[in-house]
Protein backbone atom coordinates (compact mmCIF):
# COMPACT_ATOMS: atom_id res chain seq x y z
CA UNK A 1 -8.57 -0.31 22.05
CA UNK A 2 -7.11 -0.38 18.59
CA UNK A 3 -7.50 3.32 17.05
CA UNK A 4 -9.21 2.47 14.09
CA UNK A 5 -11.91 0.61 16.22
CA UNK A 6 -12.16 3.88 17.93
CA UNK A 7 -12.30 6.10 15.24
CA UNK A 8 -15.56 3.75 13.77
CA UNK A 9 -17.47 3.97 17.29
CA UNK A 10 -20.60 4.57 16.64
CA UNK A 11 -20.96 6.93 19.65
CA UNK A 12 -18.62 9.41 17.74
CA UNK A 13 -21.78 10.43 15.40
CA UNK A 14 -23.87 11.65 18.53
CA UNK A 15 -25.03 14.81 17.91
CA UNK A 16 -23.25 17.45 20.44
CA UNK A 17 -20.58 14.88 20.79
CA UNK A 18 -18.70 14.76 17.27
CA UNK A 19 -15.47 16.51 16.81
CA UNK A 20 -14.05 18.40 13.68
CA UNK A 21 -10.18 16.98 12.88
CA UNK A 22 -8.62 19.79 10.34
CA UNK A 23 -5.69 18.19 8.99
CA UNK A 24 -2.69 20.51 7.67
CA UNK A 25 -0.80 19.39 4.70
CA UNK A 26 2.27 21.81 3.08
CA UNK A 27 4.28 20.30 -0.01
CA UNK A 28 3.14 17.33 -1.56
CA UNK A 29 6.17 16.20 -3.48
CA UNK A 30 6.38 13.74 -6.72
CA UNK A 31 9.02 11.79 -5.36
CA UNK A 32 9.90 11.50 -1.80
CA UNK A 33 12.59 14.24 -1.08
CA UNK A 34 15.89 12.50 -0.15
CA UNK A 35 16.25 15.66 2.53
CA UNK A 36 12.83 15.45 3.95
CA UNK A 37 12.04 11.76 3.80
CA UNK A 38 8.90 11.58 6.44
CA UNK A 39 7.50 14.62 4.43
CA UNK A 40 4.27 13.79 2.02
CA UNK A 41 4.65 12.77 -1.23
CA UNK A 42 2.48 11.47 -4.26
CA UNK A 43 2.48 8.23 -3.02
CA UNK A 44 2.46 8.17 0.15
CA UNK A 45 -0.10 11.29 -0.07
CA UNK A 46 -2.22 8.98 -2.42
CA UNK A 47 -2.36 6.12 0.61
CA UNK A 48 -3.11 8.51 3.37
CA UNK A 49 -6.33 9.73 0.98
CA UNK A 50 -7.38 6.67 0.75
CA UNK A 51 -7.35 5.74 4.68
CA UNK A 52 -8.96 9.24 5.10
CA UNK A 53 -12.07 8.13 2.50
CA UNK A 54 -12.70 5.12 4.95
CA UNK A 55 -12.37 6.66 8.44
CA UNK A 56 -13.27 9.53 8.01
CA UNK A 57 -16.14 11.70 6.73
CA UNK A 58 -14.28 14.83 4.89
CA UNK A 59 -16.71 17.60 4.94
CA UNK A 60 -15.25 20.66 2.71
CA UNK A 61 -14.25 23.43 5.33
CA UNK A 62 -16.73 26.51 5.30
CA UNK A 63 -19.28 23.44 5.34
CA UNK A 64 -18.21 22.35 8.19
CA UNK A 65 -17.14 25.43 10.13
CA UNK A 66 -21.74 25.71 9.52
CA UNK A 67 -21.99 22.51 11.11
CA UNK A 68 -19.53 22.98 14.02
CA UNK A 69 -21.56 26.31 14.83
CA UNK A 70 -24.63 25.01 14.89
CA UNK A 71 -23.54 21.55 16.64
CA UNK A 72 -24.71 19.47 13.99
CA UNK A 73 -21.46 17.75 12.89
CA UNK A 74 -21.47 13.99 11.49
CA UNK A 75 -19.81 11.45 13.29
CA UNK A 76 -15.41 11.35 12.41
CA UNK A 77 -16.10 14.81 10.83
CA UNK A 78 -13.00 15.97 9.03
CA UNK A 79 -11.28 18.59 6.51
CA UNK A 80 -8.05 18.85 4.80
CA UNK A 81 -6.21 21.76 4.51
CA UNK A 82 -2.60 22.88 3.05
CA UNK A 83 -0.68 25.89 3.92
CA UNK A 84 1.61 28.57 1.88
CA UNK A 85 0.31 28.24 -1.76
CA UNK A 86 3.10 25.08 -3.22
CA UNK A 87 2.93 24.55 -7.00
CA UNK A 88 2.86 20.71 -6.04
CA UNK A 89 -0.28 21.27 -4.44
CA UNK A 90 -2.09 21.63 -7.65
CA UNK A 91 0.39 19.66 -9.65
CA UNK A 92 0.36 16.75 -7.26
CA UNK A 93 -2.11 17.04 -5.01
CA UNK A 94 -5.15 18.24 -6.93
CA UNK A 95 -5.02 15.15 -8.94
CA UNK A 96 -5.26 12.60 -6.07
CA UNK A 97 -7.88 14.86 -4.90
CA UNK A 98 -9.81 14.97 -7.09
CA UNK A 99 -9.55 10.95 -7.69
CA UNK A 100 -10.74 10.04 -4.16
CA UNK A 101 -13.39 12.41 -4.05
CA UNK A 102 -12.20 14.72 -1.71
CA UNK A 103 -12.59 18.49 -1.04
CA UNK A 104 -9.74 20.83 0.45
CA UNK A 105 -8.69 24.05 1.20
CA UNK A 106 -5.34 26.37 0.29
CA UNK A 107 -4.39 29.24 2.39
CA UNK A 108 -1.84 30.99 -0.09
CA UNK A 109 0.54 33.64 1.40
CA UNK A 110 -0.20 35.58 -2.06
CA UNK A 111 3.04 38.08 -2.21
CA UNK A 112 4.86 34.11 -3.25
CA UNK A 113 2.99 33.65 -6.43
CA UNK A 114 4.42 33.99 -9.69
CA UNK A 115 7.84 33.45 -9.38
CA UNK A 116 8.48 34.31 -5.70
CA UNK A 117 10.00 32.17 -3.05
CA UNK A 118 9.26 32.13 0.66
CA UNK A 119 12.75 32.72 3.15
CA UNK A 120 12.90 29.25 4.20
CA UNK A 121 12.92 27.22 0.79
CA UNK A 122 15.70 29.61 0.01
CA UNK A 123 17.95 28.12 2.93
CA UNK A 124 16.49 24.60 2.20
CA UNK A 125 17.42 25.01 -1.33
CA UNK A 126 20.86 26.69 -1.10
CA UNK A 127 22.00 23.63 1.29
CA UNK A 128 20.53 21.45 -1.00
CA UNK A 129 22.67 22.50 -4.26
CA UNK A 130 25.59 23.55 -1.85
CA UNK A 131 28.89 22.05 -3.68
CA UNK A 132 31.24 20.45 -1.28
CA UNK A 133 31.13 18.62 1.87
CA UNK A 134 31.54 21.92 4.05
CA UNK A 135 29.13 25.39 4.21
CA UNK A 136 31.42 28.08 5.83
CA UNK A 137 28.92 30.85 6.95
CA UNK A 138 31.06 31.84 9.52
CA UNK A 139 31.19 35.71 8.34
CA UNK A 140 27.43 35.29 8.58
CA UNK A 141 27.09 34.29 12.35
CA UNK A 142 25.83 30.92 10.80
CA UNK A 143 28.56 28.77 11.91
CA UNK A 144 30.33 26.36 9.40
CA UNK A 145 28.20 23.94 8.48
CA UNK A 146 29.42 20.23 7.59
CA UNK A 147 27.15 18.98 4.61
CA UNK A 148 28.53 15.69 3.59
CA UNK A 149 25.46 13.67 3.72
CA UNK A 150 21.88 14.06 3.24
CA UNK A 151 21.45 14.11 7.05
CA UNK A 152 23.85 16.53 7.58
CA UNK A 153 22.92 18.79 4.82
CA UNK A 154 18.89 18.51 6.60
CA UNK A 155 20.66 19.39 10.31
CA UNK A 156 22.30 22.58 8.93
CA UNK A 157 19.05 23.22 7.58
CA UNK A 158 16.80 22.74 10.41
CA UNK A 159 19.51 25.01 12.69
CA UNK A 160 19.62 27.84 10.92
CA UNK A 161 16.48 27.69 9.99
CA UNK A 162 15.08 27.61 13.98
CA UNK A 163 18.31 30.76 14.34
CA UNK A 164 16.45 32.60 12.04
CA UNK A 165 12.75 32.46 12.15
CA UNK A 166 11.94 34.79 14.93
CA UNK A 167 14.73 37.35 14.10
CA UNK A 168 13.00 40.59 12.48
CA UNK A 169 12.16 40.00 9.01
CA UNK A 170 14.42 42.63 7.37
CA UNK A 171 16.97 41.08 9.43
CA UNK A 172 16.49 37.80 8.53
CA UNK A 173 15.77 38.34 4.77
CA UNK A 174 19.19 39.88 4.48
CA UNK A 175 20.94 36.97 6.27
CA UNK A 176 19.08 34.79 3.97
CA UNK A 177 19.92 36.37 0.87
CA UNK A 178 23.63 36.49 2.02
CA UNK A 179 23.35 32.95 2.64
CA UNK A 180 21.90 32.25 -0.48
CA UNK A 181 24.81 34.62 -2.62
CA UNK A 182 27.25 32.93 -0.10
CA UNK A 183 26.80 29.31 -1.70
CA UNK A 184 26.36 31.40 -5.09
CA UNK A 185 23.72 28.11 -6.56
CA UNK A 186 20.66 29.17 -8.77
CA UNK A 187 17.88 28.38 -6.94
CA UNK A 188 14.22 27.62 -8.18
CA UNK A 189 11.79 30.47 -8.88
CA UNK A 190 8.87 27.91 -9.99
CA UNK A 191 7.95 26.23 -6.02
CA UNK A 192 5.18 28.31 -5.37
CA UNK A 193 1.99 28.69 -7.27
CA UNK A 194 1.25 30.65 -10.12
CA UNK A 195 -2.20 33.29 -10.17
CA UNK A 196 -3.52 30.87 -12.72
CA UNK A 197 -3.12 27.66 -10.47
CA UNK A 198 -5.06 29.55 -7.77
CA UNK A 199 -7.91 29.27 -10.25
CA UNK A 200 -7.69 26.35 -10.79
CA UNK A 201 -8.03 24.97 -7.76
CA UNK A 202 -11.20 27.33 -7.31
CA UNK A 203 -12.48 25.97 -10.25
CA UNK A 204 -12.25 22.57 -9.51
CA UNK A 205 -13.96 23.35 -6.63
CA UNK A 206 -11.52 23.57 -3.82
CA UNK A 207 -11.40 26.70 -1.16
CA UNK A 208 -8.94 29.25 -1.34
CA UNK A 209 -7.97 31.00 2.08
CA UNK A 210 -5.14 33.77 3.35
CA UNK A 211 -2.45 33.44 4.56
CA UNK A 212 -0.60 36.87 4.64
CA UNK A 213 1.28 38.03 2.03
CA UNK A 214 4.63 37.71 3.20
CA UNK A 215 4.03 34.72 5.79
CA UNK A 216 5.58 36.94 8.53
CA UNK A 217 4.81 36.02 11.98
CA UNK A 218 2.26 38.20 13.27
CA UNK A 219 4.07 38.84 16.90
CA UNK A 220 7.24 39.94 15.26
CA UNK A 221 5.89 43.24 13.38
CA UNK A 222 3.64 46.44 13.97
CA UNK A 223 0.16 45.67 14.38
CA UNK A 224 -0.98 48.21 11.57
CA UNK A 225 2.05 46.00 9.55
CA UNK A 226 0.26 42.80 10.69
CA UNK A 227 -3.35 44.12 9.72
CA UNK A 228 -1.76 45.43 6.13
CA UNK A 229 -0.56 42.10 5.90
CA UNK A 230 -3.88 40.04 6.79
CA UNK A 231 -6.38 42.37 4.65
CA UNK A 232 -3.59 42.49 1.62
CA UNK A 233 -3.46 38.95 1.45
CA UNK A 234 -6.98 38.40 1.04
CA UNK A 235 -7.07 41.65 -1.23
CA UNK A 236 -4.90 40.17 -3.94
CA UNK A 237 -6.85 36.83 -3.67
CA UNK A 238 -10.09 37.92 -4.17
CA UNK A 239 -8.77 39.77 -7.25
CA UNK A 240 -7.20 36.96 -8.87
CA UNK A 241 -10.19 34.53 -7.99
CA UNK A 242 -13.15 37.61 -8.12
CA UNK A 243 -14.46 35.98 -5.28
CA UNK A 244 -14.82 36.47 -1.99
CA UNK A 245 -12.24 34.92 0.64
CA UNK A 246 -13.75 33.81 4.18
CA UNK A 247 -11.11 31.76 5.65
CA UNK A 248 -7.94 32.89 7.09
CA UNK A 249 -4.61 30.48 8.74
CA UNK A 250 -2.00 32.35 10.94
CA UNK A 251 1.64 32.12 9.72
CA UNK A 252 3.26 29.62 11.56
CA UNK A 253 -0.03 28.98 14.01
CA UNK A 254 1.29 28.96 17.25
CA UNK A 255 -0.85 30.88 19.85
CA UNK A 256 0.64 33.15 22.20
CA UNK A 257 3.77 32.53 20.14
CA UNK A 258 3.09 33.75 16.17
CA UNK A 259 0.05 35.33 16.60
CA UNK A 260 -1.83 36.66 19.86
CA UNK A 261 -5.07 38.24 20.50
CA UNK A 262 -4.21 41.60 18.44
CA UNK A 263 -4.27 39.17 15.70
CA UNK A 264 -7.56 37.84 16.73
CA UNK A 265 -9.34 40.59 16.60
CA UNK A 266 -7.78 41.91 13.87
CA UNK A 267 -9.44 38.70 11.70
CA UNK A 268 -12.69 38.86 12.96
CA UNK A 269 -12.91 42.84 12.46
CA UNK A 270 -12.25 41.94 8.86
CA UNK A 271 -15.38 39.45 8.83
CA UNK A 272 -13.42 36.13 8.36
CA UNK A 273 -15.60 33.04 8.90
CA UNK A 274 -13.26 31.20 10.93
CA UNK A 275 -9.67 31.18 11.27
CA UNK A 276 -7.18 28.41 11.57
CA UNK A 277 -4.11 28.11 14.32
CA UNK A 278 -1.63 25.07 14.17
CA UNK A 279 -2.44 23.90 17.78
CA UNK A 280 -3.11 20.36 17.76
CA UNK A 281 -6.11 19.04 18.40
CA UNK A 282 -9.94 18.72 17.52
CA UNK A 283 -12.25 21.45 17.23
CA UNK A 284 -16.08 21.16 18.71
CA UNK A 285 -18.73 23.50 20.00
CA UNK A 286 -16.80 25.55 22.53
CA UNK A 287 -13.35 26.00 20.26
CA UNK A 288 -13.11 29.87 19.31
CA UNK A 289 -13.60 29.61 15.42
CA UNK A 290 -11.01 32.13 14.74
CA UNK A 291 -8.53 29.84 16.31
CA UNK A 292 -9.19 26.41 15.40
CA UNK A 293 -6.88 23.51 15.97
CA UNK A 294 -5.55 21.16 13.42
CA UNK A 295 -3.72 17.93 12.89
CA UNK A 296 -0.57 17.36 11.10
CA UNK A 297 -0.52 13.60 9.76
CA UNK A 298 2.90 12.48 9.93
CA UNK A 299 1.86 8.19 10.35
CA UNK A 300 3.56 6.15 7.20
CA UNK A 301 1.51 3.34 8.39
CA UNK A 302 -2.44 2.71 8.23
CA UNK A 303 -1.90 1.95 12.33
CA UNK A 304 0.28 4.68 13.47
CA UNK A 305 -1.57 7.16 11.20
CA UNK A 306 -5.25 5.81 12.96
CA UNK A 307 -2.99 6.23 16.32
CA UNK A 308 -2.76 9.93 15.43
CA UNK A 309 -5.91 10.49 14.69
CA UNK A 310 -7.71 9.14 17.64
CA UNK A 311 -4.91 10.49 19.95
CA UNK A 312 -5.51 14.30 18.47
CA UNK A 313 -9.77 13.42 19.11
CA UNK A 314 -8.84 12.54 22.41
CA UNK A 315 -6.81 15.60 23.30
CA UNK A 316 -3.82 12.81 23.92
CA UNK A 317 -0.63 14.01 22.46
């Protein structure tokens, strides 16, 4: 069956039957990024909006957490959601947004605003301004990296970037900053949102949710560390937007792997409505709402990005 012929069925409106897809967005950029090419940018965000406003029914997400709970959701139910608090996601984003008619919501890691920069752009970045062809990190237990092409430069990227991410995050934060003095670039302090774009987006009627305030993953530090980090992120929200935050997303998502059931518990002690993982799938009656599943939309075609969708409804990945 062609996937977009699925994704119309009129069977998927059945009451008890629908399914909520939560798609997860991070950077939008203006251009398309020569280092992450299949990564979203105005344009190509601009044409996946558009597909979305005629397959799908985008429901804003505390809306449609309601109707999951009370198994009332409309047939190709969906939400849209972005993760870590980007400056292009109000720059870029919010525009196109707002355009088609469409609602979404921001979990901002809130210690990142105003100037800060999360670990990982700081790799991407230093490899990206890196002079040369070669990165010798050697003296940091991060090999010597050959960066002579865009590809290349995106491989060291990716490697060190998977060496790193589960190390402690002192540990890592030093080997970062080394990294980043090693290469000796300026790198940008303007990638991440400022306290005034949060409002922004709250004013023009988006949802603002957690997301930590240092990102860290969850399984990697002291629960009463983790708990600071959940309630403090929310804290510093709700004082920049002076209103309350309901909606939480676990750094990194990955059950069992960045988060367990500590963490769980943890959000729904501090009264969270619901609270988003980055398992794929689609969420319905019997999905735990503090762990719901979402959808990353990688197709650059109208077919392979219908294939997506009706694959993560079916459970098929």
């Amino acid at each position: 069956m062609n996937p977009l012929n699925y994704l119309m069925r009129p069977g998927l409106s059945v009451t008890g039957r629908g399914k909520l897809t939560i798609l997860i967005y991070h950077r939008v950029h203006a251009v398309v990024d020569a280092l992450f090419p299949s990564a979203a940018d105005a344009r190509r965000f601009d044409e996946q909006m558009s597909w979305i406003s005629a397959l799908l029914n985008i429901i804003p997400l505390p809306e449609a957490i309601g109707m999951l709970r009370e198994d009332r959701l409309p047939g190709r139910a969906a939400c849209i959601t972005f993760d870590d608090g980007y400056a292009d996601n109000v720059d870029v984003a919010l525009p196109i947004l707002l355009r088609h008619g469409l609602s979404a919501t921001f979990f901002v890691a809130s210690g990142f605003l105003d100037g800060g920069r999360m670990w990982n752009d700081t790799i991407i970045e230093a490899f990206r301004r890196a002079p040369g062809t070669v990165a010798d990190l050697e003296h940091l237990g991060l090999g010597r990296r050959v960066i002579d092409t865009p590809a290349s430069r995106r491989a060291a990227i990716d490697e060190v970037i998977d060496k790193l991410k589960y190390a402690a995050p002192v540990t890592r934060q030093e080997q970062v900053d080394a990294l980043a003095r090693t290469i000796g670039e300026t790198l940008p302090d303007d990638m991440m949102m400022r306290s005034d774009q949060v409002r922004a987006l709250h004013a023009a009627g988006m949802t603002i949710g957690a997301h930590t305030v240092t990102h860290p993953i969850l399984m990697q530090i002291d629960p009463r560390e983790a708990l600071a980090e959940i309630r403090g992120g929310r804290e510093a929200l709700q004082s920049i937007l002076d209103a309350p935050v309901r909606l939480f997303a676990y750094p990194n998502g990955k059950p069992g792997t960045d988060y367990g059931p500590a963490h769980v518990a943890m959000v729904r002690e501090l009264g969270f409505l619901a609270a988003m993982s980055t398992r794929r799938g689609a969420a319905d009656t019997s999905s735990d709402l503090h762990q719901l599943p979402r959808f990353t939309p990688w197709g650059r075609t109208l077919l392979r990005f219908g294939i997506g969708l009706a694959r993560n409804h079916l459970g098929h990945y």
